[in-house]
PDB file of N, CA and C in Angstrom:
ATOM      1  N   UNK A   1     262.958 -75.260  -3.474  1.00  0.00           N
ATOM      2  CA  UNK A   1     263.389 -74.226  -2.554  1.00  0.00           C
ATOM      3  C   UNK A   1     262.910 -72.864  -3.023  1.00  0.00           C
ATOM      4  N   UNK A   2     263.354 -72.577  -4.607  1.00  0.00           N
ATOM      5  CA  UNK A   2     262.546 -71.067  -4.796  1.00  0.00           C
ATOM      6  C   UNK A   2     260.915 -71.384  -4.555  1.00  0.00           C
ATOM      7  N   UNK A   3     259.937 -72.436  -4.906  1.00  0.00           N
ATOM      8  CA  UNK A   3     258.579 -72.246  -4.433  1.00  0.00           C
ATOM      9  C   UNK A   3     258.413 -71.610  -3.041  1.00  0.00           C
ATOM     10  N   UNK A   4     259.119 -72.455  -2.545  1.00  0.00           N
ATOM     11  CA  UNK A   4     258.985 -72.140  -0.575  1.00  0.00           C
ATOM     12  C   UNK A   4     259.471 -70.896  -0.420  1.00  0.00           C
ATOM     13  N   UNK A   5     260.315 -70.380  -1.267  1.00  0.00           N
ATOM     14  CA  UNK A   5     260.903 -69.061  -0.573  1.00  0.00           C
ATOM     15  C   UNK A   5     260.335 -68.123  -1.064  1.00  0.00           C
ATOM     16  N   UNK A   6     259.132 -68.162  -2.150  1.00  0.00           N
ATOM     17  CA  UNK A   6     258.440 -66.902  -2.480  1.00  0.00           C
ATOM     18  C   UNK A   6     257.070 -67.203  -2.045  1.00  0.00           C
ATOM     19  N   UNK A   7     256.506 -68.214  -1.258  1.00  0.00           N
ATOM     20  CA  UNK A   7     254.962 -68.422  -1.034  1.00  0.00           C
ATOM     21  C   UNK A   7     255.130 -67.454  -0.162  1.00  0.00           C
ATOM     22  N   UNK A   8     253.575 -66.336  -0.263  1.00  0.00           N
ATOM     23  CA  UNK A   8     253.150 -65.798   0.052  1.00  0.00           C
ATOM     24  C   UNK A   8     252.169 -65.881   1.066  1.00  0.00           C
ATOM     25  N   UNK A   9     251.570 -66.528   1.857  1.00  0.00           N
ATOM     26  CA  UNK A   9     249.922 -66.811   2.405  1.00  0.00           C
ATOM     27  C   UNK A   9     248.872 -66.070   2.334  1.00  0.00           C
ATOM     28  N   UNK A  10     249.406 -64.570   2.338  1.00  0.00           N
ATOM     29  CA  UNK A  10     247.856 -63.648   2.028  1.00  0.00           C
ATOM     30  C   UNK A  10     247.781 -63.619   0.304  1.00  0.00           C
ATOM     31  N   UNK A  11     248.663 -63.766  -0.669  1.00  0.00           N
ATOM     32  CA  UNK A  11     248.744 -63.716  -2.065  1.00  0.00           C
ATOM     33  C   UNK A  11     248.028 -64.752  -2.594  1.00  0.00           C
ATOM     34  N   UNK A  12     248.367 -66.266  -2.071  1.00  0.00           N
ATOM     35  CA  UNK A  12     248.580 -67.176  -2.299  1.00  0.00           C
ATOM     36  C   UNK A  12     249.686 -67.339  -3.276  1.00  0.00           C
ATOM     37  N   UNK A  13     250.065 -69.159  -3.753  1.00  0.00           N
ATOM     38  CA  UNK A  13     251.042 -69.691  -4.112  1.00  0.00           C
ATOM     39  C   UNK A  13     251.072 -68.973  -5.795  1.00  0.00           C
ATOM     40  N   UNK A  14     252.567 -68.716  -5.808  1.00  0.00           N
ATOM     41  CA  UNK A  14     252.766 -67.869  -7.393  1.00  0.00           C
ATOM     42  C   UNK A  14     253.867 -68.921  -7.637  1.00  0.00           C
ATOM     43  N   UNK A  15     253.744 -68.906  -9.107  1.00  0.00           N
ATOM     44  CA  UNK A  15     254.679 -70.043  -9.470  1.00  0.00           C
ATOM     45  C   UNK A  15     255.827 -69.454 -10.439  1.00  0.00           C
ATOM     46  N   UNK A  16     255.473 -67.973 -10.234  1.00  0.00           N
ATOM     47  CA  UNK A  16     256.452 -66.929 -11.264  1.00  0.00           C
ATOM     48  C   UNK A  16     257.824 -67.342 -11.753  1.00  0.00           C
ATOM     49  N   UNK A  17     258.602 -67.461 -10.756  1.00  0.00           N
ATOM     50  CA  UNK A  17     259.902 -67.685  -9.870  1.00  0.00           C
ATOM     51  C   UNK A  17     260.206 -68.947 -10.521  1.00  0.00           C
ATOM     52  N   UNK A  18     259.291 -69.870  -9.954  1.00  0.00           N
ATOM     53  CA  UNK A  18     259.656 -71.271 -10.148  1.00  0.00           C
ATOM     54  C   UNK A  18     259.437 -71.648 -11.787  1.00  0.00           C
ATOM     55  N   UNK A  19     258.155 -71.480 -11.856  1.00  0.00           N
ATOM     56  CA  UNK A  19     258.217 -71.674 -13.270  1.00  0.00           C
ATOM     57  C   UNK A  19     259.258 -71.223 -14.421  1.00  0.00           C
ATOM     58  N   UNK A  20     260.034 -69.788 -14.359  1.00  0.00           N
ATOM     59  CA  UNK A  20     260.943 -69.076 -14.793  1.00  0.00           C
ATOM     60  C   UNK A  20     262.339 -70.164 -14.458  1.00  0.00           C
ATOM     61  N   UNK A  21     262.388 -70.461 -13.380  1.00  0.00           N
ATOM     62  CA  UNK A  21     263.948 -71.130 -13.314  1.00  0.00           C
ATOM     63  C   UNK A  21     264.221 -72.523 -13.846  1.00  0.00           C
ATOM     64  N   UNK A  22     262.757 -73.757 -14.162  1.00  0.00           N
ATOM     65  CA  UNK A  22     262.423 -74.586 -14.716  1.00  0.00           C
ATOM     66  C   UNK A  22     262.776 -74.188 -16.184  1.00  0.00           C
ATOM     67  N   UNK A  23     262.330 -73.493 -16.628  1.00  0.00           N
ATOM     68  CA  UNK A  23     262.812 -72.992 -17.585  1.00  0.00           C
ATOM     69  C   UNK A  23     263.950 -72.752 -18.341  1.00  0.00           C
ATOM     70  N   UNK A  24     264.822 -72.091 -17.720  1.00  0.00           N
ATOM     71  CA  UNK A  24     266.001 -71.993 -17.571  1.00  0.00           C
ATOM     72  C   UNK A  24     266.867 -73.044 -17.404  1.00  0.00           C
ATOM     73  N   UNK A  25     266.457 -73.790 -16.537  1.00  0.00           N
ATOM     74  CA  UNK A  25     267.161 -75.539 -16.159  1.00  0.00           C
ATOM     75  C   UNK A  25     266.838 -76.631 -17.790  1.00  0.00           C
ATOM     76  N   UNK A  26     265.839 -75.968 -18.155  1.00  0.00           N
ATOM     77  CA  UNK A  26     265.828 -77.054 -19.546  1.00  0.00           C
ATOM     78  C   UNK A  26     266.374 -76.248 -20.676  1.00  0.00           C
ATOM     79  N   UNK A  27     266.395 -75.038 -20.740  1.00  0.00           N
ATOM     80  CA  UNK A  27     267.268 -74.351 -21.788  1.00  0.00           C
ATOM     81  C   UNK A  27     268.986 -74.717 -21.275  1.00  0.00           C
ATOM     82  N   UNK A  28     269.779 -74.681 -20.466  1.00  0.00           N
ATOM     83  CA  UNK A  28     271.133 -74.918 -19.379  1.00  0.00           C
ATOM     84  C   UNK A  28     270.931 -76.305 -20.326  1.00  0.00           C
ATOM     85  N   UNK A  29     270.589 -77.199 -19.784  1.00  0.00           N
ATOM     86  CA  UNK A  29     270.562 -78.778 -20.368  1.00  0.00           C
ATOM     87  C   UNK A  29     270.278 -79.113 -21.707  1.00  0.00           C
ATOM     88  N   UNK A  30     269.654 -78.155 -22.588  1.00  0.00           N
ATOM     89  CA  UNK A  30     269.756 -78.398 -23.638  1.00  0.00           C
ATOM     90  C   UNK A  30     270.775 -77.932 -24.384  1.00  0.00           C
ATOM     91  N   UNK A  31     271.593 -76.739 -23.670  1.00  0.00           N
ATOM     92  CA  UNK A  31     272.709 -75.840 -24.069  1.00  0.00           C
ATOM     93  C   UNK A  31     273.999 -76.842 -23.595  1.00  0.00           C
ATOM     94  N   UNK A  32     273.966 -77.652 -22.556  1.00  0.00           N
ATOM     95  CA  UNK A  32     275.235 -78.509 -22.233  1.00  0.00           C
ATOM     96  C   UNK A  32     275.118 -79.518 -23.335  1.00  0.00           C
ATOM     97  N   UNK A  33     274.336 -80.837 -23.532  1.00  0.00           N
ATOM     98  CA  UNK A  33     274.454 -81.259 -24.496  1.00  0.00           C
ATOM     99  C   UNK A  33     274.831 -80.743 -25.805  1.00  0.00           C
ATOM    100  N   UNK A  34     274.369 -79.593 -26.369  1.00  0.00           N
ATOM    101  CA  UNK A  34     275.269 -79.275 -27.594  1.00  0.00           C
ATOM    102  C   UNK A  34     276.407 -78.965 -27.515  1.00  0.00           C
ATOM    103  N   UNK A  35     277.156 -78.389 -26.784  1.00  0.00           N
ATOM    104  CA  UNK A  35     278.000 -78.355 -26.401  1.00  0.00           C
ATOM    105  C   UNK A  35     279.240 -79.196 -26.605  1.00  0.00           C
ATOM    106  N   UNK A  36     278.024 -80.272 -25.730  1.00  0.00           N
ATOM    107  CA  UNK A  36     279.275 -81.657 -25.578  1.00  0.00           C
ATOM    108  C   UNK A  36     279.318 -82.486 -26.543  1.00  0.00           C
ATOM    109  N   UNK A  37     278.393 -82.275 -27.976  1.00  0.00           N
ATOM    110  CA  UNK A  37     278.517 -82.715 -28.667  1.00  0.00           C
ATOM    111  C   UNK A  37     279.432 -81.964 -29.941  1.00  0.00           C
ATOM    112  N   UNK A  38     280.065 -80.955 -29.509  1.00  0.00           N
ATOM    113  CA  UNK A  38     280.488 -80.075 -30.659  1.00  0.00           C
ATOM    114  C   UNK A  38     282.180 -80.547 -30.905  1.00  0.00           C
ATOM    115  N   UNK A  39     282.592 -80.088 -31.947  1.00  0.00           N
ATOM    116  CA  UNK A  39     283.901 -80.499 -32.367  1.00  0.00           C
ATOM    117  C   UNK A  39     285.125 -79.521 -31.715  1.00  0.00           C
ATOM    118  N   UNK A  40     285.663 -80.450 -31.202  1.00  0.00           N
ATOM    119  CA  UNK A  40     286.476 -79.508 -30.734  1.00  0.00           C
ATOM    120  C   UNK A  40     287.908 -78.850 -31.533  1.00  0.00           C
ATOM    121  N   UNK A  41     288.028 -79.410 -32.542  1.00  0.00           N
ATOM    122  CA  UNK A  41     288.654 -78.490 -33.738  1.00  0.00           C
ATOM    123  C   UNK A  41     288.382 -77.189 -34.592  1.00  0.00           C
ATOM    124  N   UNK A  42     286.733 -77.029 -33.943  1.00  0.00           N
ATOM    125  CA  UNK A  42     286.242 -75.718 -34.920  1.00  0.00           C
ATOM    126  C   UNK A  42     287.040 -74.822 -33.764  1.00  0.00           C
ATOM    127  N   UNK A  43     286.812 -75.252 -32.747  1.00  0.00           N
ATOM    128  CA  UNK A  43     287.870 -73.621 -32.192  1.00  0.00           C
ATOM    129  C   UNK A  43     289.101 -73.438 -32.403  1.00  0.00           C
ATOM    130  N   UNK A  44     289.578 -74.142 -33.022  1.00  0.00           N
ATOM    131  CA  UNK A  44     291.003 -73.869 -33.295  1.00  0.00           C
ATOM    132  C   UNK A  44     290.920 -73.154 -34.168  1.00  0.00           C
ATOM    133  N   UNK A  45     289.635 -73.316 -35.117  1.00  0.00           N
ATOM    134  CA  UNK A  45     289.497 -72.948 -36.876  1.00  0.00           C
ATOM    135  C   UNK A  45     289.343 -71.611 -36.025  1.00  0.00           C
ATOM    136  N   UNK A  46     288.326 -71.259 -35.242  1.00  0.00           N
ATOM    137  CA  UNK A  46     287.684 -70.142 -34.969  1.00  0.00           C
ATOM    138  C   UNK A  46     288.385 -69.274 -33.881  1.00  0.00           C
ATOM    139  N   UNK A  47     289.201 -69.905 -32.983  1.00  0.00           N
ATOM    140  CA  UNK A  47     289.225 -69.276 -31.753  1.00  0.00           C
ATOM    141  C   UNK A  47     289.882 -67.343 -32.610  1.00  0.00           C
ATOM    142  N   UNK A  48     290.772 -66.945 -32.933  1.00  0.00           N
ATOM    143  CA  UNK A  48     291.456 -65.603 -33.700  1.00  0.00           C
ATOM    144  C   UNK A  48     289.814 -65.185 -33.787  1.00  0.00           C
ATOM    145  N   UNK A  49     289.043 -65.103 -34.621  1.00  0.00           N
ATOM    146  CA  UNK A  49     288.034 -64.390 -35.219  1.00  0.00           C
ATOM    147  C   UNK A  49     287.478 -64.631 -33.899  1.00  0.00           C
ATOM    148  N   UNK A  50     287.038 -65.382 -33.192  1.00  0.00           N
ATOM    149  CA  UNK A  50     286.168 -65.208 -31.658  1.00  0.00           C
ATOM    150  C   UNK A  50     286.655 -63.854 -30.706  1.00  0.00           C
ATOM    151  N   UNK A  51     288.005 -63.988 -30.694  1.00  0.00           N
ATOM    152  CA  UNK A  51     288.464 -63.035 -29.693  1.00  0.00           C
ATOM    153  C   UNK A  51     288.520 -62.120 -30.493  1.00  0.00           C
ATOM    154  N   UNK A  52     288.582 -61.383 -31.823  1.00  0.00           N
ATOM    155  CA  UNK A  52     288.618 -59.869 -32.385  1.00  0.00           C
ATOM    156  C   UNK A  52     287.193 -59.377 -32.177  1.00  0.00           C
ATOM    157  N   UNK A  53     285.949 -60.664 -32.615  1.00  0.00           N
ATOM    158  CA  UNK A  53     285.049 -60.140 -32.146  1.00  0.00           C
ATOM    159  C   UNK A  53     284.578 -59.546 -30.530  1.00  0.00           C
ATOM    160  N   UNK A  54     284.942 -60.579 -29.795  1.00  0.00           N
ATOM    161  CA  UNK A  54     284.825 -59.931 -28.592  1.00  0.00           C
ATOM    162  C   UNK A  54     285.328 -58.932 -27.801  1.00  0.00           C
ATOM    163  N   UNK A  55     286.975 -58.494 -28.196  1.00  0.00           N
ATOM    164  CA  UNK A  55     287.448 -57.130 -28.346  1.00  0.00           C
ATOM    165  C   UNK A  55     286.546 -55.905 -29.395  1.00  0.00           C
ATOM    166  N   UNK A  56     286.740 -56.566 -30.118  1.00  0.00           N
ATOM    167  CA  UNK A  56     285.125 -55.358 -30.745  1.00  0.00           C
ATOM    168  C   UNK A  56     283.859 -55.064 -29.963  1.00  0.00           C
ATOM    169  N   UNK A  57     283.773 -56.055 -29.561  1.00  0.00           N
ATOM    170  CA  UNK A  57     282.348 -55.981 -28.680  1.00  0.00           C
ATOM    171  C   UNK A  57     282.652 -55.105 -27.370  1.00  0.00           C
ATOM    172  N   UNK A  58     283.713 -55.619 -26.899  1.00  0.00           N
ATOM    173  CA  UNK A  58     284.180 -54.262 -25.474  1.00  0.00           C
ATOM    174  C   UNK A  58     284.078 -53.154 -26.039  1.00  0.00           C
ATOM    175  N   UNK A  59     284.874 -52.823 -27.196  1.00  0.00           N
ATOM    176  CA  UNK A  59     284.787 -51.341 -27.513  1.00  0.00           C
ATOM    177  C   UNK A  59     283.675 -51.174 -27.619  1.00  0.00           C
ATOM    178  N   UNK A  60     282.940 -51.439 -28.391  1.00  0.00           N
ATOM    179  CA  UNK A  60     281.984 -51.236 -28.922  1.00  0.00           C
ATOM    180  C   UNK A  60     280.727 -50.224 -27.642  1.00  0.00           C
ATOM    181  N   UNK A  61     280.994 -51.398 -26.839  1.00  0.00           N
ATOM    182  CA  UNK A  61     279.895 -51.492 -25.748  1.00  0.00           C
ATOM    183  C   UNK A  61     280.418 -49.795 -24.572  1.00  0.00           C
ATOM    184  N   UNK A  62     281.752 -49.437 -25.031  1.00  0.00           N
ATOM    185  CA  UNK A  62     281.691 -47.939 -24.599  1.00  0.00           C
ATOM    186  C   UNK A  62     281.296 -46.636 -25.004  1.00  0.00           C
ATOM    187  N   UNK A  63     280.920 -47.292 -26.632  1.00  0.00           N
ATOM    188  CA  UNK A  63     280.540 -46.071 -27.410  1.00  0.00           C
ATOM    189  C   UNK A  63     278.725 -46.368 -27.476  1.00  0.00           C
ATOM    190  N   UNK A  64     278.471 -47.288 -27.157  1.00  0.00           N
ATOM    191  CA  UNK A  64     276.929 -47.296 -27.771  1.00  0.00           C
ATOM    192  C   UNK A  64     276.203 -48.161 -26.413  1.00  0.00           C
ATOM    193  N   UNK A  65     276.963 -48.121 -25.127  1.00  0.00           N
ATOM    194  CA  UNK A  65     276.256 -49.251 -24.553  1.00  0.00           C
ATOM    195  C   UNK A  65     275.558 -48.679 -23.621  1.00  0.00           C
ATOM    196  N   UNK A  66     274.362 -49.188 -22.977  1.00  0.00           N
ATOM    197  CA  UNK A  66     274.081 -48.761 -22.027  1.00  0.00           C
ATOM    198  C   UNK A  66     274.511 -48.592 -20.320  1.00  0.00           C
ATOM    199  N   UNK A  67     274.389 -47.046 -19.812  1.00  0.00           N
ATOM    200  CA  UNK A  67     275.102 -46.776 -18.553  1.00  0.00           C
ATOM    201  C   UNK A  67     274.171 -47.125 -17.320  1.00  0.00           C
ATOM    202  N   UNK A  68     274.581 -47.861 -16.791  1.00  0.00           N
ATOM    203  CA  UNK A  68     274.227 -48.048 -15.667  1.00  0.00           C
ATOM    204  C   UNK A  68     274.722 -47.950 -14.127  1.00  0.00           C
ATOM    205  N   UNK A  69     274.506 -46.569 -13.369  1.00  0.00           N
ATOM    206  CA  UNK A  69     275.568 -46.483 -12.186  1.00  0.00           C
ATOM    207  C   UNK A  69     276.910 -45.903 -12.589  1.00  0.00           C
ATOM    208  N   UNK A  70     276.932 -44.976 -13.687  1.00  0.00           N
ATOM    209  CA  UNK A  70     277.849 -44.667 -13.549  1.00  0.00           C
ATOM    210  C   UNK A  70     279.027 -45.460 -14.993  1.00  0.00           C
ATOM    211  N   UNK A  71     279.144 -46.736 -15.333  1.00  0.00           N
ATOM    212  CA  UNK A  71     279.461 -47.635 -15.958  1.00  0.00           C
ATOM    213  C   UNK A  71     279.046 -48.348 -17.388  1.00  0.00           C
ATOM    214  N   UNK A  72     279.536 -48.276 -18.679  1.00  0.00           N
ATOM    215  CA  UNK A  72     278.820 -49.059 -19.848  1.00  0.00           C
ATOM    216  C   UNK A  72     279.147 -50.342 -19.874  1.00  0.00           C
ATOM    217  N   UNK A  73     278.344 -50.839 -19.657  1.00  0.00           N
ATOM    218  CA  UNK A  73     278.404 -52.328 -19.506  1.00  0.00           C
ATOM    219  C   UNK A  73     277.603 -53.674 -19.837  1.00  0.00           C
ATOM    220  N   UNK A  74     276.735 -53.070 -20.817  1.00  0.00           N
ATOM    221  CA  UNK A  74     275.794 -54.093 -21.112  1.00  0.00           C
ATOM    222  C   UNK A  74     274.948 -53.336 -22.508  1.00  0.00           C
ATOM    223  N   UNK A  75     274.464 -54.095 -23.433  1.00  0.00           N
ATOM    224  CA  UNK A  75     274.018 -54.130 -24.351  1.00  0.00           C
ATOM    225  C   UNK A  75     272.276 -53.979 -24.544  1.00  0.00           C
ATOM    226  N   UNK A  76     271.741 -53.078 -24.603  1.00  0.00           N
ATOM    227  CA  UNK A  76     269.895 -53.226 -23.958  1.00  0.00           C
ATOM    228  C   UNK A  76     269.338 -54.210 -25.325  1.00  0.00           C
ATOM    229  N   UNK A  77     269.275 -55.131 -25.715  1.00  0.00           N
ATOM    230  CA  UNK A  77     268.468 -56.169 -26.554  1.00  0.00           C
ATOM    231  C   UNK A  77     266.812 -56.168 -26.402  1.00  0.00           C
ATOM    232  N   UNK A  78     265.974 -55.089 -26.107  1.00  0.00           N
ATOM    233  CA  UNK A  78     264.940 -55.525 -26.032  1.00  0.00           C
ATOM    234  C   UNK A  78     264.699 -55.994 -24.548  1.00  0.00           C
ATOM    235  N   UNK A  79     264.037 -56.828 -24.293  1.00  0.00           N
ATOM    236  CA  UNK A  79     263.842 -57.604 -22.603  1.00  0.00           C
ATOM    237  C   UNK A  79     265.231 -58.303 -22.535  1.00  0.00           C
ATOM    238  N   UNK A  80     266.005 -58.318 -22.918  1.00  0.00           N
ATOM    239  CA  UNK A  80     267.424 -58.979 -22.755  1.00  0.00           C
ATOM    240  C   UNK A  80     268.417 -57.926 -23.008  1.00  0.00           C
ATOM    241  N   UNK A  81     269.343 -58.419 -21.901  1.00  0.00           N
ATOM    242  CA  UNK A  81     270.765 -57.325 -22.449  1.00  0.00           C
ATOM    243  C   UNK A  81     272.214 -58.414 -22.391  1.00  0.00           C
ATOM    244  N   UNK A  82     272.978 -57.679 -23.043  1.00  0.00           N
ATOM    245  CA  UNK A  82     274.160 -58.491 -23.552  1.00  0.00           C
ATOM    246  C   UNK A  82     275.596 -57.611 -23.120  1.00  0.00           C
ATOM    247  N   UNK A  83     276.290 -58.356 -21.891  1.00  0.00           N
ATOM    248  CA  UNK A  83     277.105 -58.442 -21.420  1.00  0.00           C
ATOM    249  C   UNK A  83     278.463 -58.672 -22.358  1.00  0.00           C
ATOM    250  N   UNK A  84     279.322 -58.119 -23.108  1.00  0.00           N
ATOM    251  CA  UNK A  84     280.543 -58.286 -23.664  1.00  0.00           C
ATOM    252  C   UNK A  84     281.628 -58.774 -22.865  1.00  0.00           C
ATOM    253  N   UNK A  85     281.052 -58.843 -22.184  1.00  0.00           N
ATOM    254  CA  UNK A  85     282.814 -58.709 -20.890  1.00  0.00           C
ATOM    255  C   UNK A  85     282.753 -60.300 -20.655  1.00  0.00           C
ATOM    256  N   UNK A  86     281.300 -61.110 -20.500  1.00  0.00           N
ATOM    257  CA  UNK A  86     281.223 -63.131 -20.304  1.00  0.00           C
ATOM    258  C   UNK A  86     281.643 -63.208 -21.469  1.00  0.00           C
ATOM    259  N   UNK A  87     281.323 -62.670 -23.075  1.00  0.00           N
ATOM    260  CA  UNK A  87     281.862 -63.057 -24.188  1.00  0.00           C
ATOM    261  C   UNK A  87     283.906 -63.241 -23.771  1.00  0.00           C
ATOM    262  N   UNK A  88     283.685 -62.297 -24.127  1.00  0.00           N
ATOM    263  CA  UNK A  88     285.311 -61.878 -23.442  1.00  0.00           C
ATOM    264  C   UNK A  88     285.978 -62.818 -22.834  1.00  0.00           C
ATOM    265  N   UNK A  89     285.492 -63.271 -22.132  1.00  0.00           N
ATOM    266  CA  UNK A  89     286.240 -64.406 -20.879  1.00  0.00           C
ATOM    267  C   UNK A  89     285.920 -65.422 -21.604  1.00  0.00           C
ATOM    268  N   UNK A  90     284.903 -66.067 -22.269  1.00  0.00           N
ATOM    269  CA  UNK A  90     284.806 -67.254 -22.901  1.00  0.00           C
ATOM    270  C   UNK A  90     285.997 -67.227 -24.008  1.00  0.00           C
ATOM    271  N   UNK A  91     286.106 -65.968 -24.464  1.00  0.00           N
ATOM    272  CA  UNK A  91     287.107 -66.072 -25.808  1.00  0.00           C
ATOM    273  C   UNK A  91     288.728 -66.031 -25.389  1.00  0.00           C
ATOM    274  N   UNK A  92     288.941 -65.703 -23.974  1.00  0.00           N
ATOM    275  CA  UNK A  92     290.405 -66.133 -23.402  1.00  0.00           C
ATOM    276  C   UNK A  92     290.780 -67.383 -23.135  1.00  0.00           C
ATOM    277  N   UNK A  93     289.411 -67.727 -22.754  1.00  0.00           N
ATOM    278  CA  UNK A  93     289.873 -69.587 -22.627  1.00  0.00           C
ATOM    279  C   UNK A  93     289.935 -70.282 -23.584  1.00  0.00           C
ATOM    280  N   UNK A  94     289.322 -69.961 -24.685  1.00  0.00           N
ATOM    281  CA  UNK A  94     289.329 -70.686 -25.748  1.00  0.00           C
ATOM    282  C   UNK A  94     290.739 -70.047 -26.837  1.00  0.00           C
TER     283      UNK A  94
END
């Protein structure tokens, strides 16, 4: 569906899109399997130190993060940026 929805006819066929989300679909699947292979007692060991870090990381991310619109909300990493706030929510459930 993303091929079809970015072919172009005067460009011709770009595989930008597609190739990028293939990508992504085998990093996702290689990230679920570990996952499901992990112990589920280290979070008990870990869950306290998970969530101080990720309360650190909110703060953090108001004093040094990048503004966007008005808002600090993300972390600039180079070609990647890092969201504190998905940390955050992963570390309430756990």
């Amino acid at each position: 569906m993303i091929y079809s929805a970015q072919y172009d006819p005067a460009a011709g066929a770009s595989l930008n899109f597609y190739l990028k989300q293939v990508v992504w679909l085998i990093f996702a699947l290689l990230l679920f399997f570990a996952v499901a292979r992990f112990p589920l007692r280290l979070l008990d060991l870990y869950a306290y130190p998970f969530y101080a870090g990720s309360v650190f990381l909110l703060a953090l991310v108001l004093i040094m993060g990048e503004t966007r619109m008005g808002a600090s909300r993300w972390f600039a990493l180079g070609p990647l940026s890092l969201a504190p706030s998905d940390i955050a929510k992963l570390s309430l459930i756990i």
